[in-house]
Every structure is written in structure tokens, then in C-alpha cells.
N, C-alpha and C. Protein backbone atom coordinates (compact mmCIF):
# COMPACT_ATOMS: atom_id res chain seq x y z
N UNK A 1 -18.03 -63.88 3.15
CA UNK A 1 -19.11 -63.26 3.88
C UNK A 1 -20.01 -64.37 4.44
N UNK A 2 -20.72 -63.94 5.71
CA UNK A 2 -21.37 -65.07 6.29
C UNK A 2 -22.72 -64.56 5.86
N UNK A 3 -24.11 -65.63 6.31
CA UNK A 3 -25.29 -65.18 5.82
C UNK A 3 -25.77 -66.43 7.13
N UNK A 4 -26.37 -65.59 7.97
CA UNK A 4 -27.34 -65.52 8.91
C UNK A 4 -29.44 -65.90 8.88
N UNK A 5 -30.25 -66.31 9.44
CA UNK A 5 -31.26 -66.35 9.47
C UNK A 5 -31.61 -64.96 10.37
N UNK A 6 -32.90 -64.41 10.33
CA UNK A 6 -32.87 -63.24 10.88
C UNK A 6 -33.45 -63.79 12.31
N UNK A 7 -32.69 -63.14 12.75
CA UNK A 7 -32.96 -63.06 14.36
C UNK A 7 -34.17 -63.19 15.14
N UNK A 8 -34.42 -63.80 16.07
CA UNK A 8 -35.58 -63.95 16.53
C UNK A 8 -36.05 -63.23 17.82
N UNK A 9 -34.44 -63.28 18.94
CA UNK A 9 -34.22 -62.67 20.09
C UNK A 9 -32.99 -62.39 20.30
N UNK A 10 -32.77 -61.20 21.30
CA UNK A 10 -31.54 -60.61 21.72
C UNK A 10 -31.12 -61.00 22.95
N UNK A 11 -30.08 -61.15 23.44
CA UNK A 11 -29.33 -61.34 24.64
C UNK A 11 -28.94 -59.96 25.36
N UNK A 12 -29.45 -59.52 26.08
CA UNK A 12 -29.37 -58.17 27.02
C UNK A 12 -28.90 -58.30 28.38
N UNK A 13 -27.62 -59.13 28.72
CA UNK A 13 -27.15 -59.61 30.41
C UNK A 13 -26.48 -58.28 30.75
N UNK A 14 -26.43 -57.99 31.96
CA UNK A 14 -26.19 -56.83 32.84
C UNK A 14 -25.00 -56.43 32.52
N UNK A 15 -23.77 -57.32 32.13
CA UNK A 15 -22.63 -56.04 31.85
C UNK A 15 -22.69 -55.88 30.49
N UNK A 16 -22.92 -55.58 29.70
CA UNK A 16 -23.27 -55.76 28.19
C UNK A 16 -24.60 -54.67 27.82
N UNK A 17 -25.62 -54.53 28.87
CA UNK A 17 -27.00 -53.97 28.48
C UNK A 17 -26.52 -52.48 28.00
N UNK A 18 -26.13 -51.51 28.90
CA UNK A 18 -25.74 -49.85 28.52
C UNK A 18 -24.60 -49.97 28.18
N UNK A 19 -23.82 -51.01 27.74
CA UNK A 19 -21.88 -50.74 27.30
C UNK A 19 -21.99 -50.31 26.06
N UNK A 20 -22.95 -50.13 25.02
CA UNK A 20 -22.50 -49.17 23.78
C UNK A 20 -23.05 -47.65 23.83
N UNK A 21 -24.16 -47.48 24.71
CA UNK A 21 -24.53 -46.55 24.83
C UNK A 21 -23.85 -45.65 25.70
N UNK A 22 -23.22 -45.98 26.40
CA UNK A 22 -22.02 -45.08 27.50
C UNK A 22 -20.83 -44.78 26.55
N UNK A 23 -20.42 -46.21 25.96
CA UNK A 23 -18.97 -45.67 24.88
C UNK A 23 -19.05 -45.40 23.65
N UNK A 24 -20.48 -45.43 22.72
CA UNK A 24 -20.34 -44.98 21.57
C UNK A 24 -22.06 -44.33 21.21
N UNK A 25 -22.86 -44.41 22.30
CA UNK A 25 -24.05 -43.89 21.94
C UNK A 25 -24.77 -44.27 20.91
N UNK A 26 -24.33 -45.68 20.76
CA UNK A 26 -25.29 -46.24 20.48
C UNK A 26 -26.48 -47.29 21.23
N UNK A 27 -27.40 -46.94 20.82
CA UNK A 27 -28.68 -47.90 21.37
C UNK A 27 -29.16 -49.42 21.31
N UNK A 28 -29.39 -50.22 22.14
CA UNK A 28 -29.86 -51.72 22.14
C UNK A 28 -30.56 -51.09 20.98
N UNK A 29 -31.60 -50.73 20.44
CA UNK A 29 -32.46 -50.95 19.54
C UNK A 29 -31.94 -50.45 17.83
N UNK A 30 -30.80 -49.65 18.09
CA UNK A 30 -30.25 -49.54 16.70
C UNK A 30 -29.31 -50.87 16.60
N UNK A 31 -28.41 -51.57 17.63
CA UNK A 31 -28.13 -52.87 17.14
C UNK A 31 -29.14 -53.76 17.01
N UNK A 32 -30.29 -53.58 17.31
CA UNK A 32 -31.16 -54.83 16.94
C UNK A 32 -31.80 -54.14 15.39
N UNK A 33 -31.53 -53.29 15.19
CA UNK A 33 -32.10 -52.77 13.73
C UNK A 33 -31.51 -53.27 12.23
N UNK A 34 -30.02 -52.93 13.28
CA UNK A 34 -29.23 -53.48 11.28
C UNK A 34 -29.50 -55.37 11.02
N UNK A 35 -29.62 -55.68 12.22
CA UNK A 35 -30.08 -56.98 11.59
C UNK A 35 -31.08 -57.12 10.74
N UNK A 36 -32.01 -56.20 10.38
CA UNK A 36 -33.12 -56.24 9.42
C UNK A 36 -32.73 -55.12 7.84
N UNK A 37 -31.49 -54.56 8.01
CA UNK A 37 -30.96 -54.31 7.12
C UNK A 37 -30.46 -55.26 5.66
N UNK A 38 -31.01 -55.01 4.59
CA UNK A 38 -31.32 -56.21 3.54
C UNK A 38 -29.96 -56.13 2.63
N UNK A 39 -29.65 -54.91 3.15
CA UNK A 39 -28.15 -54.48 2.86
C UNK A 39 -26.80 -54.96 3.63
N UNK A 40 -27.04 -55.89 4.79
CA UNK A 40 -25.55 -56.09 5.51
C UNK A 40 -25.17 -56.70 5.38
N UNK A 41 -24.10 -56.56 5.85
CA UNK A 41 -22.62 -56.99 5.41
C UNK A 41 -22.05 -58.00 6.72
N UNK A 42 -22.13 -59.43 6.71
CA UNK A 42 -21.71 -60.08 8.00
C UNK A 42 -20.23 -60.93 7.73
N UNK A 43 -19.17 -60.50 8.15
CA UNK A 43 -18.07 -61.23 8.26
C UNK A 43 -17.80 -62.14 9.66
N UNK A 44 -16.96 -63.10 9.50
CA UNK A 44 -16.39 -63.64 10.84
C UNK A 44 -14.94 -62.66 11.23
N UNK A 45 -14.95 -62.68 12.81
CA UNK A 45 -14.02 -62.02 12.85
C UNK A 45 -13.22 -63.24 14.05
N UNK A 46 -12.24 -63.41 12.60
CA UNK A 46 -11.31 -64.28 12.96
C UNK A 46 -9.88 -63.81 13.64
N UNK A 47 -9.98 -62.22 14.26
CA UNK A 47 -9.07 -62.17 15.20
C UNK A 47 -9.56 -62.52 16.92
N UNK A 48 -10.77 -62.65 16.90
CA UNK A 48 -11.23 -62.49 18.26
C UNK A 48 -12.15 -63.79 18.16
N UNK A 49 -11.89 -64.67 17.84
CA UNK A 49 -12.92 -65.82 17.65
C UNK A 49 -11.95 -66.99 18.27
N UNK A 50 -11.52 -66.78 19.66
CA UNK A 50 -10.76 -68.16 20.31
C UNK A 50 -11.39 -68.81 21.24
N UNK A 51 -12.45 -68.75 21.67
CA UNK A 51 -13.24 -68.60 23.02
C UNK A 51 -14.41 -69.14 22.40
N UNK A 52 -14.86 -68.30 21.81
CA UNK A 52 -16.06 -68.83 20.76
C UNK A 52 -16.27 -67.44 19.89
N UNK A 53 -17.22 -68.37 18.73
CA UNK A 53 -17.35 -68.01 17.31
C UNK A 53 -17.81 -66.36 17.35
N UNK A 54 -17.64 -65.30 16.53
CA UNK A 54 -17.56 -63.98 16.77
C UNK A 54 -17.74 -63.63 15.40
N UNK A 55 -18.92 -62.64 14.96
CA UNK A 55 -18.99 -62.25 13.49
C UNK A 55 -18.83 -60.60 13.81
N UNK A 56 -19.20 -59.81 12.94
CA UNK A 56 -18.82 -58.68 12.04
C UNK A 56 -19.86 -58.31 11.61
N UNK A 57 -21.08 -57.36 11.73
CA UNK A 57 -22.10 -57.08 10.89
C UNK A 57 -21.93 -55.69 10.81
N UNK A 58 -22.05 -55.45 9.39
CA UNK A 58 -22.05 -53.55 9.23
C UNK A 58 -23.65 -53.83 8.25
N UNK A 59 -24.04 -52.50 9.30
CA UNK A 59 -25.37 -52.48 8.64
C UNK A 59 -25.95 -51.15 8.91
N UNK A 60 -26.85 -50.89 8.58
CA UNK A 60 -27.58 -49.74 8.91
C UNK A 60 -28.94 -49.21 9.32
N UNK A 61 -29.40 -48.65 10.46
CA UNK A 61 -30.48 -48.57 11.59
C UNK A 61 -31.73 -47.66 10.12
N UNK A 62 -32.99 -47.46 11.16
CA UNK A 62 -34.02 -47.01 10.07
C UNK A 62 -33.38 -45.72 9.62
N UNK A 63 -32.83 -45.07 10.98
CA UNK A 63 -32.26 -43.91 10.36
C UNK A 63 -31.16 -43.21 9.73
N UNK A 64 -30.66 -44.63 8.87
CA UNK A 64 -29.51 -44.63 8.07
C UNK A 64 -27.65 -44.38 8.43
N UNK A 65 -28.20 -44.86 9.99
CA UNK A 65 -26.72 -44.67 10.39
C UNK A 65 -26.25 -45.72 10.59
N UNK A 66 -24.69 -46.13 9.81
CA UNK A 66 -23.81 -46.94 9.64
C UNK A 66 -23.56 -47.42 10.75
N UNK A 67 -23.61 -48.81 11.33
CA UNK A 67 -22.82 -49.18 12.86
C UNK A 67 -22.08 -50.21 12.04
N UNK A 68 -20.86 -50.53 12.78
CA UNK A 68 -20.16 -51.79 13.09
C UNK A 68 -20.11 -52.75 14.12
N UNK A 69 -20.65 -53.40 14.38
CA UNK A 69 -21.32 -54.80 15.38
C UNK A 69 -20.58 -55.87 15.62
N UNK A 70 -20.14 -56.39 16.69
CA UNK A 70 -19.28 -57.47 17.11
C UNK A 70 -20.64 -58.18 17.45
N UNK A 71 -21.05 -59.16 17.40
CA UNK A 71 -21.98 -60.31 17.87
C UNK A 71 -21.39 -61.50 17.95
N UNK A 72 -22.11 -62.64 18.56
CA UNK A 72 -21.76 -64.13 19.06
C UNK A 72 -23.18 -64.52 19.26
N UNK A 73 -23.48 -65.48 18.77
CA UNK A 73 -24.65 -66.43 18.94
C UNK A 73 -24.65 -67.47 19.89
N UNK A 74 -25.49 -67.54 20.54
CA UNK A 74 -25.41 -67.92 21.92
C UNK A 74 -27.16 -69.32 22.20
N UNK A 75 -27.08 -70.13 22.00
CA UNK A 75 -28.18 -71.23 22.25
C UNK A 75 -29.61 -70.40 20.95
N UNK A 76 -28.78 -69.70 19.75
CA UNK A 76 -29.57 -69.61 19.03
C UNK A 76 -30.20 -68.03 19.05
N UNK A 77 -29.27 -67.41 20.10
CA UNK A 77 -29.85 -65.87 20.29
C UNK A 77 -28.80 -65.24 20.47
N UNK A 78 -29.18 -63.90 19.63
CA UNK A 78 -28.28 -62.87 19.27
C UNK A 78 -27.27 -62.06 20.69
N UNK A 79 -26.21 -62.39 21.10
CA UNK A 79 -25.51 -61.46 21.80
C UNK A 79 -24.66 -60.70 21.26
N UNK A 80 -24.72 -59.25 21.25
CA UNK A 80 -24.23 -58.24 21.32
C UNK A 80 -22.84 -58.32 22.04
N UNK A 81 -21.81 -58.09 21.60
CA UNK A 81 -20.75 -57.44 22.15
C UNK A 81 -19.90 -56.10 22.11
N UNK A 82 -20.62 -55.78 21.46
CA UNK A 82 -20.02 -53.90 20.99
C UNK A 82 -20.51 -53.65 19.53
N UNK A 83 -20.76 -52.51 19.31
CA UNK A 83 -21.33 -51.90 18.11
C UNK A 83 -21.10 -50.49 18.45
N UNK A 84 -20.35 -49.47 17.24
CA UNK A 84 -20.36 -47.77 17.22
C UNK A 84 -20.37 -48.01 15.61
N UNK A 85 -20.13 -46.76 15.34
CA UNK A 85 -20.10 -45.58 14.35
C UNK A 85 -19.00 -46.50 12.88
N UNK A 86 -19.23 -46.95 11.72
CA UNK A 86 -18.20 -47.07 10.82
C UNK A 86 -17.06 -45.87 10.97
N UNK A 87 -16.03 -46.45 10.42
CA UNK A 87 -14.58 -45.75 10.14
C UNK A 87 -14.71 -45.80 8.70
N UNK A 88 -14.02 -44.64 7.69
CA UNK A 88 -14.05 -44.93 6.46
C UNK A 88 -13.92 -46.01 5.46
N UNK A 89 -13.02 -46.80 5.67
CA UNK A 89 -12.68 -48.31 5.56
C UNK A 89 -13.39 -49.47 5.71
N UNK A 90 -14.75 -49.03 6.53
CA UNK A 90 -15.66 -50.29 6.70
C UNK A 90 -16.72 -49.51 5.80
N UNK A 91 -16.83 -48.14 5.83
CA UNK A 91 -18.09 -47.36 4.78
C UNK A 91 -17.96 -48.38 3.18
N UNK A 92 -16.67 -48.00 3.11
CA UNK A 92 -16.38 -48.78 1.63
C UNK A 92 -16.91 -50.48 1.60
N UNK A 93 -16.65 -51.37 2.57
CA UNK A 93 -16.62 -52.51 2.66
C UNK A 93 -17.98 -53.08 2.72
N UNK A 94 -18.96 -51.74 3.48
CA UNK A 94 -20.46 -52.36 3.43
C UNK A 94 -21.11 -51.66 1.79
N UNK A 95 -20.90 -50.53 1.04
CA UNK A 95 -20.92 -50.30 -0.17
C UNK A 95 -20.39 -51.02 -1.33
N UNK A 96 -19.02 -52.23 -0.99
CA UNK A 96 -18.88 -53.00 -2.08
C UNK A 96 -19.89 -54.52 -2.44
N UNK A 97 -19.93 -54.51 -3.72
CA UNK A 97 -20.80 -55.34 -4.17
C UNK A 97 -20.65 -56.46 -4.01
């Protein structure tokens, strides 16, 4: 598991700004939420990390809904690359100890 400093700023560039909210309804501001989740869960995701470095955060918004988060850190600020809804299999993975 990786372990992160908490975020300071987000990266919001034009094709990226509404792409979770059109395909999974989720909101810029619920991915900027689970980062303050004291509970998440940050892996590298070493299938998609050829280009540059790519993590994994499952976490959960104020209003207790589970996302799964592709991010890349970028000159020290958080970019977003997709975030929806856990699948059963990641529920378990952010609940193990």
C-alpha cells in the first residue's frame, strides 16, 4: 500500500473536468473528498503505470459512498483520471485491515 501527503490542489484540464460525472456520476468534489478519508486505501496500479506513475485510491466521500479513483501526480498536484462506484471485490479490499 502506498501512503500519500494530503493534497493541497487538484488538476481540473478540459478533457478530464465532467468525464466522471457523464460516465459514472460521480462529482469533482466527491473525488476530492476521499482524499481526506482517514480510512483509504492507496495502491499503485501497476497495470497502467507505463507512461507515468498511476495509483489506486478507494475511499469514501462525507456521504459514505465508496469510489474507486485512478490518480497521477503531476508537478505535485493531484490529477484525476477516473473514479465510479466500488465493485464487491474492492468493498472487501478497502475493509481489510
Amino acid at each position: 500500500m502506498v501512503t500519500i501527503k494530503e493534497p493541497t490542489e487538484f488538476i481540473w484540464d478540459g478533457s478530464n473536468k465532467d468525464k466522471n460525472w457523464i460516465k459514472h456520476k460521480v462529482t469533482n468534489q466527491e473525488c476530492e473528498e476521499i482524499f481526506s478519508d482517514r480510512d483509504k486505501r492507496i495502491y499503485k496500479d501497476r497495470l497502467h503505470s507505463e507512461k507515468e506513475k498511476r495509483f489506486i485510491l478507494l475511499g469514501r466521500t462525507k456521504k459514505e459512498r465508496l469510489l474507486y479513483t485512478v490518480f497521477t501526480i503531476r508537478n505535485k498536484k493531484i490529477r484525476i483520471i477516473s473514479s465510479r462506484d466500488v465493485n464487491k471485490k474492492e468493498v472487501k479490499l478497502y475493509f481489510e485491515c
